[in-house]
N, C-alpha and C. Protein backbone atom coordinates (compact mmCIF):
# COMPACT_ATOMS: atom_id res chain seq x y z
N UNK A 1 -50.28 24.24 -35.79
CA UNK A 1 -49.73 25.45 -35.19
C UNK A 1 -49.18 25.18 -33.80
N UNK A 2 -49.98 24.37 -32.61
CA UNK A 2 -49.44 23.74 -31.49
C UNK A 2 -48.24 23.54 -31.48
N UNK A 3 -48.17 22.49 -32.68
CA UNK A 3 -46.85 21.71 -32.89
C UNK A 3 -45.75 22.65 -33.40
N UNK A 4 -45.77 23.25 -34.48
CA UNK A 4 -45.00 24.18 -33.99
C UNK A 4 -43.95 25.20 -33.00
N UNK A 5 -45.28 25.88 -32.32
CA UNK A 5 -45.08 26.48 -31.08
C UNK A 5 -44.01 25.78 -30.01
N UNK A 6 -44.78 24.39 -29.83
CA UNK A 6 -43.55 23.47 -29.37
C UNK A 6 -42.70 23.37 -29.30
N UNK A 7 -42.30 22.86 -30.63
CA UNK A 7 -40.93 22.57 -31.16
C UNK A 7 -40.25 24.11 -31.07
N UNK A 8 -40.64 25.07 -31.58
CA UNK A 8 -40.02 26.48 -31.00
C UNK A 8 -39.55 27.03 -29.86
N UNK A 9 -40.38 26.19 -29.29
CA UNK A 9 -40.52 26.94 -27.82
C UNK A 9 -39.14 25.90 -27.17
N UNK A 10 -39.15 24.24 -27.88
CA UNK A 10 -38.36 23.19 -27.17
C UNK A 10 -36.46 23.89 -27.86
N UNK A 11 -36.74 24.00 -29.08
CA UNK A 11 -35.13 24.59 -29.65
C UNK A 11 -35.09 25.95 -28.66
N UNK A 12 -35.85 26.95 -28.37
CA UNK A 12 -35.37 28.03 -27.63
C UNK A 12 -34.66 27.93 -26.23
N UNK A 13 -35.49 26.44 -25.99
CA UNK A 13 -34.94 26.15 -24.37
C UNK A 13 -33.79 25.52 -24.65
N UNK A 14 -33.47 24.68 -25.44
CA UNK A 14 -31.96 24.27 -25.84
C UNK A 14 -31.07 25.12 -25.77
N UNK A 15 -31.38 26.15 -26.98
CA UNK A 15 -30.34 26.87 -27.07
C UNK A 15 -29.85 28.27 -26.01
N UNK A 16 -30.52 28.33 -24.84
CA UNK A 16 -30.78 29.31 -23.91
C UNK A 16 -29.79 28.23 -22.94
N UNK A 17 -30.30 26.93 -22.83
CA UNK A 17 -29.08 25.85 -21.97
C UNK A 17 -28.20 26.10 -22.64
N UNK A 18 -28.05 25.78 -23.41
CA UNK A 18 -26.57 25.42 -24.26
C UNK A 18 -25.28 27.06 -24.26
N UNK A 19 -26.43 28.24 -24.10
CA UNK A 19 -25.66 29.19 -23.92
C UNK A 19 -25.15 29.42 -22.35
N UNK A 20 -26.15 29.27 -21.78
CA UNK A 20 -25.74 29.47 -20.31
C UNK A 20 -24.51 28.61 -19.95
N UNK A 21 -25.11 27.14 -20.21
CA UNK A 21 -23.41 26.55 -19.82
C UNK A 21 -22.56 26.93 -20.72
N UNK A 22 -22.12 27.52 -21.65
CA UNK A 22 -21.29 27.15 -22.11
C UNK A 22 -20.62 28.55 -21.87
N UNK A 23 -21.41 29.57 -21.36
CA UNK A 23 -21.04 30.61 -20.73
C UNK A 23 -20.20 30.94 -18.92
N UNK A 24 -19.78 29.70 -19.06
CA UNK A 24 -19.81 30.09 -17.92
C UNK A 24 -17.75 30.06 -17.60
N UNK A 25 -17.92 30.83 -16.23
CA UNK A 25 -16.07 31.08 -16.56
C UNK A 25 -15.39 30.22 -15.90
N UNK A 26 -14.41 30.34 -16.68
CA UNK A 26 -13.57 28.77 -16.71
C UNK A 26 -12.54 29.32 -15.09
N UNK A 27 -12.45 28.41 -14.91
CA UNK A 27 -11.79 28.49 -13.45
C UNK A 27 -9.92 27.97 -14.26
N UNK A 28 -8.82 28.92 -14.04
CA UNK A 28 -7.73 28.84 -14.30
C UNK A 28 -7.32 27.56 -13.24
N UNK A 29 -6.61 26.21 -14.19
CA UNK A 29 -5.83 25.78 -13.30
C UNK A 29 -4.63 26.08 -12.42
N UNK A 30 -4.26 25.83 -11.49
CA UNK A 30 -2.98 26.29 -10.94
C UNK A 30 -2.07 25.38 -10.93
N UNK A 31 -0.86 26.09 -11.07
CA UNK A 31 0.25 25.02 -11.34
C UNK A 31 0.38 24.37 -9.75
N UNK A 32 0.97 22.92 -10.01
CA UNK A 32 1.45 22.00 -8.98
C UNK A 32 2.56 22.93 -8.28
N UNK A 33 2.77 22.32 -7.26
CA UNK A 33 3.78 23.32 -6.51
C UNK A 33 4.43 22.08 -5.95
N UNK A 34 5.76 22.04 -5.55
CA UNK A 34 5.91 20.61 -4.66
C UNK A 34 7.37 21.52 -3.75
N UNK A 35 7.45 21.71 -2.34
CA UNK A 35 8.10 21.60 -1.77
C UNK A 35 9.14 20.67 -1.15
N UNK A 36 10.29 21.51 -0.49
CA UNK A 36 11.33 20.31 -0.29
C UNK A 36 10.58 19.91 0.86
N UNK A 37 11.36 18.27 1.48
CA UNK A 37 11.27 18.09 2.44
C UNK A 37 12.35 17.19 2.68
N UNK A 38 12.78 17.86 3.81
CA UNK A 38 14.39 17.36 4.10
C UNK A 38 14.18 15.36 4.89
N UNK A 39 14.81 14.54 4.06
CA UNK A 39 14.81 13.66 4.86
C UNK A 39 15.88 12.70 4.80
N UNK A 40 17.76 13.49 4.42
CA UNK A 40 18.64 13.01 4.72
C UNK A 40 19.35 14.00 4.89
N UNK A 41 20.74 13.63 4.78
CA UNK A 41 21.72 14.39 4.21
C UNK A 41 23.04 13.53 3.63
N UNK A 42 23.33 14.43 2.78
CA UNK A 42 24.60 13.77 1.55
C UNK A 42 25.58 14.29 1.67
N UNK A 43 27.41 13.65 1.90
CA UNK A 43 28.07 14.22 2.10
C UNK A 43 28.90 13.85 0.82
N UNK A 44 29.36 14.60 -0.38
CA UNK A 44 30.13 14.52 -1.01
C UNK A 44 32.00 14.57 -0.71
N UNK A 45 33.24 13.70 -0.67
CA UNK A 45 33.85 13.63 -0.50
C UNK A 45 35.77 13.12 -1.59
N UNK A 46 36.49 14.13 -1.53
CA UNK A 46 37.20 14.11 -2.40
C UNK A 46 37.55 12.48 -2.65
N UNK A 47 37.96 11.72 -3.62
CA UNK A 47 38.01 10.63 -3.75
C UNK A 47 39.43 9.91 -3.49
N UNK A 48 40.41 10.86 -3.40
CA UNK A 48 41.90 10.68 -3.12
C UNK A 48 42.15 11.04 -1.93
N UNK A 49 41.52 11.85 -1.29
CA UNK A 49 41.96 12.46 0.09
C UNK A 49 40.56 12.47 1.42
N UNK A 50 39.73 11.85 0.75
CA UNK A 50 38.75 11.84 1.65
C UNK A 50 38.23 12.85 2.77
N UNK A 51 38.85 14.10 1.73
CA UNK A 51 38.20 15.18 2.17
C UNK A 51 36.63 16.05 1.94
N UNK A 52 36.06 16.41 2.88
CA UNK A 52 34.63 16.73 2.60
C UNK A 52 34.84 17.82 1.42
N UNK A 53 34.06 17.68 0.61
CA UNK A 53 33.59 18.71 -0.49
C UNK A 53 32.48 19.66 -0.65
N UNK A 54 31.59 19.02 0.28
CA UNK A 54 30.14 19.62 0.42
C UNK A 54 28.94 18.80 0.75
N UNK A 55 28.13 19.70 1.99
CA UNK A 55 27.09 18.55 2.13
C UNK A 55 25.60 18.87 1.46
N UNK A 56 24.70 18.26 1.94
CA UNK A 56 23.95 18.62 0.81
C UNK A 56 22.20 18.27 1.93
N UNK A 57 21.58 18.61 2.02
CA UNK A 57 19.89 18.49 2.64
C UNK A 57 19.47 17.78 1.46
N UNK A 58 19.09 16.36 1.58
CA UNK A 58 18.30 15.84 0.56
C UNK A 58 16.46 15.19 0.82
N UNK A 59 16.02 15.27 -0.27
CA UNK A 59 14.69 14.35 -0.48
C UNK A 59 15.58 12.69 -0.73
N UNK A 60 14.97 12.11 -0.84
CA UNK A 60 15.25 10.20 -0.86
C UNK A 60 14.08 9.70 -1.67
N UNK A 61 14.69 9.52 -2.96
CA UNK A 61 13.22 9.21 -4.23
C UNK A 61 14.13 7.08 -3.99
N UNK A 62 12.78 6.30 -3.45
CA UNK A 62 12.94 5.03 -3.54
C UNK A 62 12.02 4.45 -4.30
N UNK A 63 10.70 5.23 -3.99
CA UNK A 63 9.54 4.29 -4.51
C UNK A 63 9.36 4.77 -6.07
N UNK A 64 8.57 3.70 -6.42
CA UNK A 64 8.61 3.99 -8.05
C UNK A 64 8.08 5.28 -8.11
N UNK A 65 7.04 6.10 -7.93
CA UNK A 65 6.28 7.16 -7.72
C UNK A 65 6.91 7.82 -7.63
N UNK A 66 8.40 7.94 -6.91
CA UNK A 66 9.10 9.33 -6.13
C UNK A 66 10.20 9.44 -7.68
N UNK A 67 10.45 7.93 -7.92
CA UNK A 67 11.32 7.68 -8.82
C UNK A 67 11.21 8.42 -10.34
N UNK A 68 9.94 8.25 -10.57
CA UNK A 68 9.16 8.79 -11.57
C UNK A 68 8.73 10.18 -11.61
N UNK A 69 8.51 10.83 -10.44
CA UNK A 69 8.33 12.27 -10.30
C UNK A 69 9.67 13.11 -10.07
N UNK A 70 10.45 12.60 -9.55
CA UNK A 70 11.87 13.14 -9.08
C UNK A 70 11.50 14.79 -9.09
N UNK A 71 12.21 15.75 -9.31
CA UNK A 71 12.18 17.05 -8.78
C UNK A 71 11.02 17.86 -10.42
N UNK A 72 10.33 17.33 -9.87
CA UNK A 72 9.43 17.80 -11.53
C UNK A 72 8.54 18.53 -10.44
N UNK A 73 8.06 19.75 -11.12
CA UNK A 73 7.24 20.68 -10.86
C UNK A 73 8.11 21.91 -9.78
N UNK A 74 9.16 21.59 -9.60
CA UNK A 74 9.64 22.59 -8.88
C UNK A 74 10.08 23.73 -9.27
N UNK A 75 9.83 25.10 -8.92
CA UNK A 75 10.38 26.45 -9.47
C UNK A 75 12.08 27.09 -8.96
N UNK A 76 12.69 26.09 -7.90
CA UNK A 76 13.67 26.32 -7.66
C UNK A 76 14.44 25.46 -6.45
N UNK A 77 15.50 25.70 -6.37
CA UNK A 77 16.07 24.39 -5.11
C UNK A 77 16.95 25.39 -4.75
N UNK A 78 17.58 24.95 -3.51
CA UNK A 78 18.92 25.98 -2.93
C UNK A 78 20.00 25.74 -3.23
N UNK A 79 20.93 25.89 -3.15
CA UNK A 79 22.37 25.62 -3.01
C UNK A 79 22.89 24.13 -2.51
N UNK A 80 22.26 24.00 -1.68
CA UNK A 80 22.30 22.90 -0.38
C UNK A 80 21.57 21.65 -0.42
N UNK A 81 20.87 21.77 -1.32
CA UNK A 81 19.71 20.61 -1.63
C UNK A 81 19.77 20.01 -2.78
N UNK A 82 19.09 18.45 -2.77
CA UNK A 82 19.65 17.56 -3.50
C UNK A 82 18.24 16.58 -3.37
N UNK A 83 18.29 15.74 -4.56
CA UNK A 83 17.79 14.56 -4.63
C UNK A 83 18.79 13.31 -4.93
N UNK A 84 18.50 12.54 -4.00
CA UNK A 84 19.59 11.33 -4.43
C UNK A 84 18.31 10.34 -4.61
N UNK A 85 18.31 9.36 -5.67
CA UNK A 85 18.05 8.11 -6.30
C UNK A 85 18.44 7.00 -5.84
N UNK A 86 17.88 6.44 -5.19
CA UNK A 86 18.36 5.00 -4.53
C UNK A 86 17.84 3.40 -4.93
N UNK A 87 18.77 3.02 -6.28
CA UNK A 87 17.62 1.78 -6.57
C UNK A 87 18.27 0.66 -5.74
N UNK A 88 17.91 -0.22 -6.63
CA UNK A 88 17.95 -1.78 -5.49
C UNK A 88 19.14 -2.35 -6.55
N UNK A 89 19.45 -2.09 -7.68
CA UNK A 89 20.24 -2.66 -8.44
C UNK A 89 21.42 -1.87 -9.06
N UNK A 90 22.28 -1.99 -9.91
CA UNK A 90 23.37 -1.57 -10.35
C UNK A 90 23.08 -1.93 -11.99
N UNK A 91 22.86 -0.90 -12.89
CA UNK A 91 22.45 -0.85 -13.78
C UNK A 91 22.88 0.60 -14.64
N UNK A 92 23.14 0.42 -15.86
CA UNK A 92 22.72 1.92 -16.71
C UNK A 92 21.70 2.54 -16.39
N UNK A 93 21.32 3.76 -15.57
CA UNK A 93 20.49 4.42 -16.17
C UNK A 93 20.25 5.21 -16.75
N UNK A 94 19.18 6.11 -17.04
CA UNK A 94 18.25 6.63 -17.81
C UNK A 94 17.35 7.79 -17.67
N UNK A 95 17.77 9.24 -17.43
CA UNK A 95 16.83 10.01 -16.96
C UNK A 95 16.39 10.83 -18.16
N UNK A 96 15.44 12.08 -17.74
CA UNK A 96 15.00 13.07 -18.50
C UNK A 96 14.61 14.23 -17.97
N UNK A 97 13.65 15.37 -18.05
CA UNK A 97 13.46 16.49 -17.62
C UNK A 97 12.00 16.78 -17.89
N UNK A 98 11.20 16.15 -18.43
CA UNK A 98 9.89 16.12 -18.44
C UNK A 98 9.34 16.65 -16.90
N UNK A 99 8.79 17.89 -17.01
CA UNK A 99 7.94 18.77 -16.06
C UNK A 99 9.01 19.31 -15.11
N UNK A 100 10.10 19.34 -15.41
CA UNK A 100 10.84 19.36 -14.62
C UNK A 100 11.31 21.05 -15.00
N UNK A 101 11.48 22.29 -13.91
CA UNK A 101 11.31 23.41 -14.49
C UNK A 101 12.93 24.02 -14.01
N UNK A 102 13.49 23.19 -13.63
CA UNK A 102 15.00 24.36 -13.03
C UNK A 102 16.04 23.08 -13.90
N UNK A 103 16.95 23.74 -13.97
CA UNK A 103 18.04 22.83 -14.83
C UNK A 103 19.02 22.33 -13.81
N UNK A 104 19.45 21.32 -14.41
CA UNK A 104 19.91 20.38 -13.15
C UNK A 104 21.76 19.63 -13.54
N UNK A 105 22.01 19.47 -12.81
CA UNK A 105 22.95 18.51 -12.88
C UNK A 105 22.55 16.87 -11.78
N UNK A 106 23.21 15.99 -13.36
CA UNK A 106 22.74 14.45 -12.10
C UNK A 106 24.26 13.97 -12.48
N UNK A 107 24.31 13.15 -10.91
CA UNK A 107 25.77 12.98 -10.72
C UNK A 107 25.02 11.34 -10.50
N UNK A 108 25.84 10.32 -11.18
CA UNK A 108 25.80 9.10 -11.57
C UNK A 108 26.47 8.04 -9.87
N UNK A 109 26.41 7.49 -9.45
CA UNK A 109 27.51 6.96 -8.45
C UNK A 109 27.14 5.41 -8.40
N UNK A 110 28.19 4.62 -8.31
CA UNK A 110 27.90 2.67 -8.27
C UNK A 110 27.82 2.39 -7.00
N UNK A 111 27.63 1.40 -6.93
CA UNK A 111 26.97 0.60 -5.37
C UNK A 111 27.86 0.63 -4.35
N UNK A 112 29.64 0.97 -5.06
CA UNK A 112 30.43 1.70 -3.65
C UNK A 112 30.41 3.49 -3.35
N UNK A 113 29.30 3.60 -4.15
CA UNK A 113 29.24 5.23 -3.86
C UNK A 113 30.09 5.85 -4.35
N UNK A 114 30.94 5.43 -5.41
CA UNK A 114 31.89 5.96 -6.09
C UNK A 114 30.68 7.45 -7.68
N UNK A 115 31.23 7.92 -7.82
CA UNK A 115 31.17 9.02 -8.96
C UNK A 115 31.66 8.06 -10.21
N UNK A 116 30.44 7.72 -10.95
CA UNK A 116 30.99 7.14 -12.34
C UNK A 116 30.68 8.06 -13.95
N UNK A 117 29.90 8.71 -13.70
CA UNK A 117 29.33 9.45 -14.61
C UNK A 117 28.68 10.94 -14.24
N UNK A 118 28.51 12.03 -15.16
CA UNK A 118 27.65 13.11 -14.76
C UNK A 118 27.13 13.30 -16.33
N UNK A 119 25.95 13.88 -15.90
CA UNK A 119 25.06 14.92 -17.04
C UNK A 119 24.75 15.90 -16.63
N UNK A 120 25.77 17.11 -17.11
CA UNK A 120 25.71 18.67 -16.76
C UNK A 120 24.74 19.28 -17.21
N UNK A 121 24.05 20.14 -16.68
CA UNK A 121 23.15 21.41 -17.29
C UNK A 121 22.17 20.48 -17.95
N UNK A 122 21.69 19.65 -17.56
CA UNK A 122 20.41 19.65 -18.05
C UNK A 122 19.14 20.67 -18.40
N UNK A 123 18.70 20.75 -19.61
CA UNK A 123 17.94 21.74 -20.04
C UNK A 123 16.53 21.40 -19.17
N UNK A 124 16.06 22.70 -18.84
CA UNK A 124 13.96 22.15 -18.03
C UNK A 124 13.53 21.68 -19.34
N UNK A 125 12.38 21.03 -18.95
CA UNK A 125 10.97 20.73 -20.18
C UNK A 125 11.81 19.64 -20.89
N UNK A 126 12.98 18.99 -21.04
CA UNK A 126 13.63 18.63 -22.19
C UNK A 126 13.52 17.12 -22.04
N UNK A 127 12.86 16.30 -22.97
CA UNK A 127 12.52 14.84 -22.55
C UNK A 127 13.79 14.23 -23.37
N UNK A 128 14.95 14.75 -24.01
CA UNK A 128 15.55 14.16 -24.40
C UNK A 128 16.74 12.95 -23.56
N UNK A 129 17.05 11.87 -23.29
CA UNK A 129 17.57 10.67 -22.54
C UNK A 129 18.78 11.39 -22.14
N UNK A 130 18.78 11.05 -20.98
CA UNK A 130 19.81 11.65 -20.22
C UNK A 130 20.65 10.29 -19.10
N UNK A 131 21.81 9.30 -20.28
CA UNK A 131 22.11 7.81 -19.70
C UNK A 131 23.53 8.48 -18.81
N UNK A 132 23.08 7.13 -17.59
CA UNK A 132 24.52 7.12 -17.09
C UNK A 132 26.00 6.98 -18.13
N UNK A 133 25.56 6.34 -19.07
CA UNK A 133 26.65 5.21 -19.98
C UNK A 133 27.42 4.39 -19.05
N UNK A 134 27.50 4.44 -17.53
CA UNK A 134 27.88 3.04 -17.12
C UNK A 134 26.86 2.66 -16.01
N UNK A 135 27.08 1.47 -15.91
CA UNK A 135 26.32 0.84 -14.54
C UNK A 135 26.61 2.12 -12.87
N UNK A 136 24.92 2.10 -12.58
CA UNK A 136 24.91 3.22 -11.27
C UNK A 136 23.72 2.88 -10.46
N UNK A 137 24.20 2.92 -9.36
CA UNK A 137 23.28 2.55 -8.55
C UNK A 137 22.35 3.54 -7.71
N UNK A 138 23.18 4.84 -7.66
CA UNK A 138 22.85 6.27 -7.21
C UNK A 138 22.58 7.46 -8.14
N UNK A 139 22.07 8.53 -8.12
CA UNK A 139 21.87 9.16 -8.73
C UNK A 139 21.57 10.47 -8.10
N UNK A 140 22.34 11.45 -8.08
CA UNK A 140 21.99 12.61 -7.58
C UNK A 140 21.75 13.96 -7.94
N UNK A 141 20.45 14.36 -8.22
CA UNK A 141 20.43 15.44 -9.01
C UNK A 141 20.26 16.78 -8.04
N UNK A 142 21.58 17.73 -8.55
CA UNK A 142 21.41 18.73 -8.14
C UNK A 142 21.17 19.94 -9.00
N UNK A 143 21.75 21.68 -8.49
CA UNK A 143 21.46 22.36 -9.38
C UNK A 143 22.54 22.17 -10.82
N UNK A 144 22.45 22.93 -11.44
CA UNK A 144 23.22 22.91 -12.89
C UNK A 144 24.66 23.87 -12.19
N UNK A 145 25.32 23.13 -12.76
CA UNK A 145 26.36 24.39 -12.41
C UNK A 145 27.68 23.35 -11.17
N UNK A 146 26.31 22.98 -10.63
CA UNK A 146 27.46 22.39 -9.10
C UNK A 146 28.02 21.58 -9.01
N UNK A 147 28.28 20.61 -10.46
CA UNK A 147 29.50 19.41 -10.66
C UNK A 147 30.74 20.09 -11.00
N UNK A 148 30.79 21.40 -11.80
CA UNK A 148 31.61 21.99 -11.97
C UNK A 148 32.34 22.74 -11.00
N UNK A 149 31.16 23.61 -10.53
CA UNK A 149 31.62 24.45 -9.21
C UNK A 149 32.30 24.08 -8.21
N UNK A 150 32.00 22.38 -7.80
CA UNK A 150 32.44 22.06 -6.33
C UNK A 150 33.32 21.00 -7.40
N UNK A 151 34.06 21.22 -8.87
CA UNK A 151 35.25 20.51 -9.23
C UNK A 151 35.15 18.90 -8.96
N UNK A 152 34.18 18.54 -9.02
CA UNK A 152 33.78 16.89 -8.81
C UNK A 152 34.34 16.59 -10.03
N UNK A 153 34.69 14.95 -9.96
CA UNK A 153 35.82 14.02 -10.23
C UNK A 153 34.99 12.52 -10.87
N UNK A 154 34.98 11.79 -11.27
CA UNK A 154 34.93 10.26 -11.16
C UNK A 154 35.93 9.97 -10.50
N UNK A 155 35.46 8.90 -9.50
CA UNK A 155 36.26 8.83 -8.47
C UNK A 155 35.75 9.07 -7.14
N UNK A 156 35.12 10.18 -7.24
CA UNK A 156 34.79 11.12 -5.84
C UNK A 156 33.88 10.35 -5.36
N UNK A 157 33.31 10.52 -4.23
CA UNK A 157 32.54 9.50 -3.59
C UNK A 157 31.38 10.42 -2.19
N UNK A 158 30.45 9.45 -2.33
CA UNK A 158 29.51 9.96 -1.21
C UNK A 158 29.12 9.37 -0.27
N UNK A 159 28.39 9.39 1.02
CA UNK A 159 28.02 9.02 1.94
C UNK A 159 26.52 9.70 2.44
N UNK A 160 25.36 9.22 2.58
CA UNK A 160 24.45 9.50 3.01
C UNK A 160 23.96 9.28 4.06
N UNK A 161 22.82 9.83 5.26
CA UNK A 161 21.91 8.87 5.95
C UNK A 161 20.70 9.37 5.55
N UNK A 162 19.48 8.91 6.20
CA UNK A 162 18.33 9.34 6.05
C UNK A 162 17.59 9.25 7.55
N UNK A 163 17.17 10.25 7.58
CA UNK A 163 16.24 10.14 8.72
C UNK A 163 15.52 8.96 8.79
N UNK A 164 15.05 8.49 10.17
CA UNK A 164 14.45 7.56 10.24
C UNK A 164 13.08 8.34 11.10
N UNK A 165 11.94 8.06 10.56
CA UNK A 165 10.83 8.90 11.43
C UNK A 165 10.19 8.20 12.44
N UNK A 166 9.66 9.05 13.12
CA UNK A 166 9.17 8.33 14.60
C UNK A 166 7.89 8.24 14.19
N UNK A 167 7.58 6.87 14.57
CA UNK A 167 5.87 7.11 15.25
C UNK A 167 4.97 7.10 15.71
């Protein structure tokens, strides 16, 4: 009968744990948030007349990390703002839209800063490959809409700097 009691008494305490934790309320994750932070600027320029077209407040994705996150998690960008891509080589590339929540346009450019390619309106969430189809050394993704809007060219060309920080 002891033994019993025991073992009764040991499943009651189990299952009295097992309810409590498993009762307990779940804490909602919150979404990532990622703000701009201005640390160039980009001047887009007609390619025949070397007239300004528009400038632009950019982020500067170099490191693999920045490269790999590019504008993912963001709920919106301005008018004025931009990510430019800066690799070390001249190559096809290769993007996508994974976590990425505003639709975009990426403007392709080769190692003279020339405009070789675009991919308009990129869809959010959409991991489907998004290639230069030619060799690019730059890459600038802005909103959707603004390769059209500001009538960009192959051909057209850019110029950047980047802040240099103090410290």
């Amino acid at each position: 009968m002891k033994h019993y009691i025991k073992s009764s008494l040991l499943c009651l305490s189990v299952i009295l744990v097992c309810n409590l934790t498993s009762c307990k309320e779940e804490k909602a994750i919150e979404p990532i948030k990622v703000d701009f932070k201005k640390e160039g600027e980009l001047t887009l320029f007609k390619g025949t007349t070397d007239t300004i077209i528009k400038v632009f407040n950019i982020e500067i994705a170099k490191t693999d990390y920045d490269i790999q996150t590019g504008l993912m998690y963001r709920d919106s960008m301005k008018d004025d703002q931009g990510m430019l891509f800066v690799f070390n080589d001249v190559r096809e590339r290769s993007f996508y839209m994974k976590n990425t929540r505003i639709p975009l346009d990426l403007i392709f450019f080769d190692h003279n800063k020339r405009i070789v390619s675009f991919q308009e309106n990129a869809k959010p969430m959409d991991e489907s490959s998004l290639p230069s189809n030619t060799p690019a050394q730059f890459v600038l993704e802005v909103n959707a809409g603004t390769a059209q809007k500001l009538l960009l060219d192959v051909g057209d060309k850019m110029d950047y700097f980047e802040y240099k920080l103090v410290k």
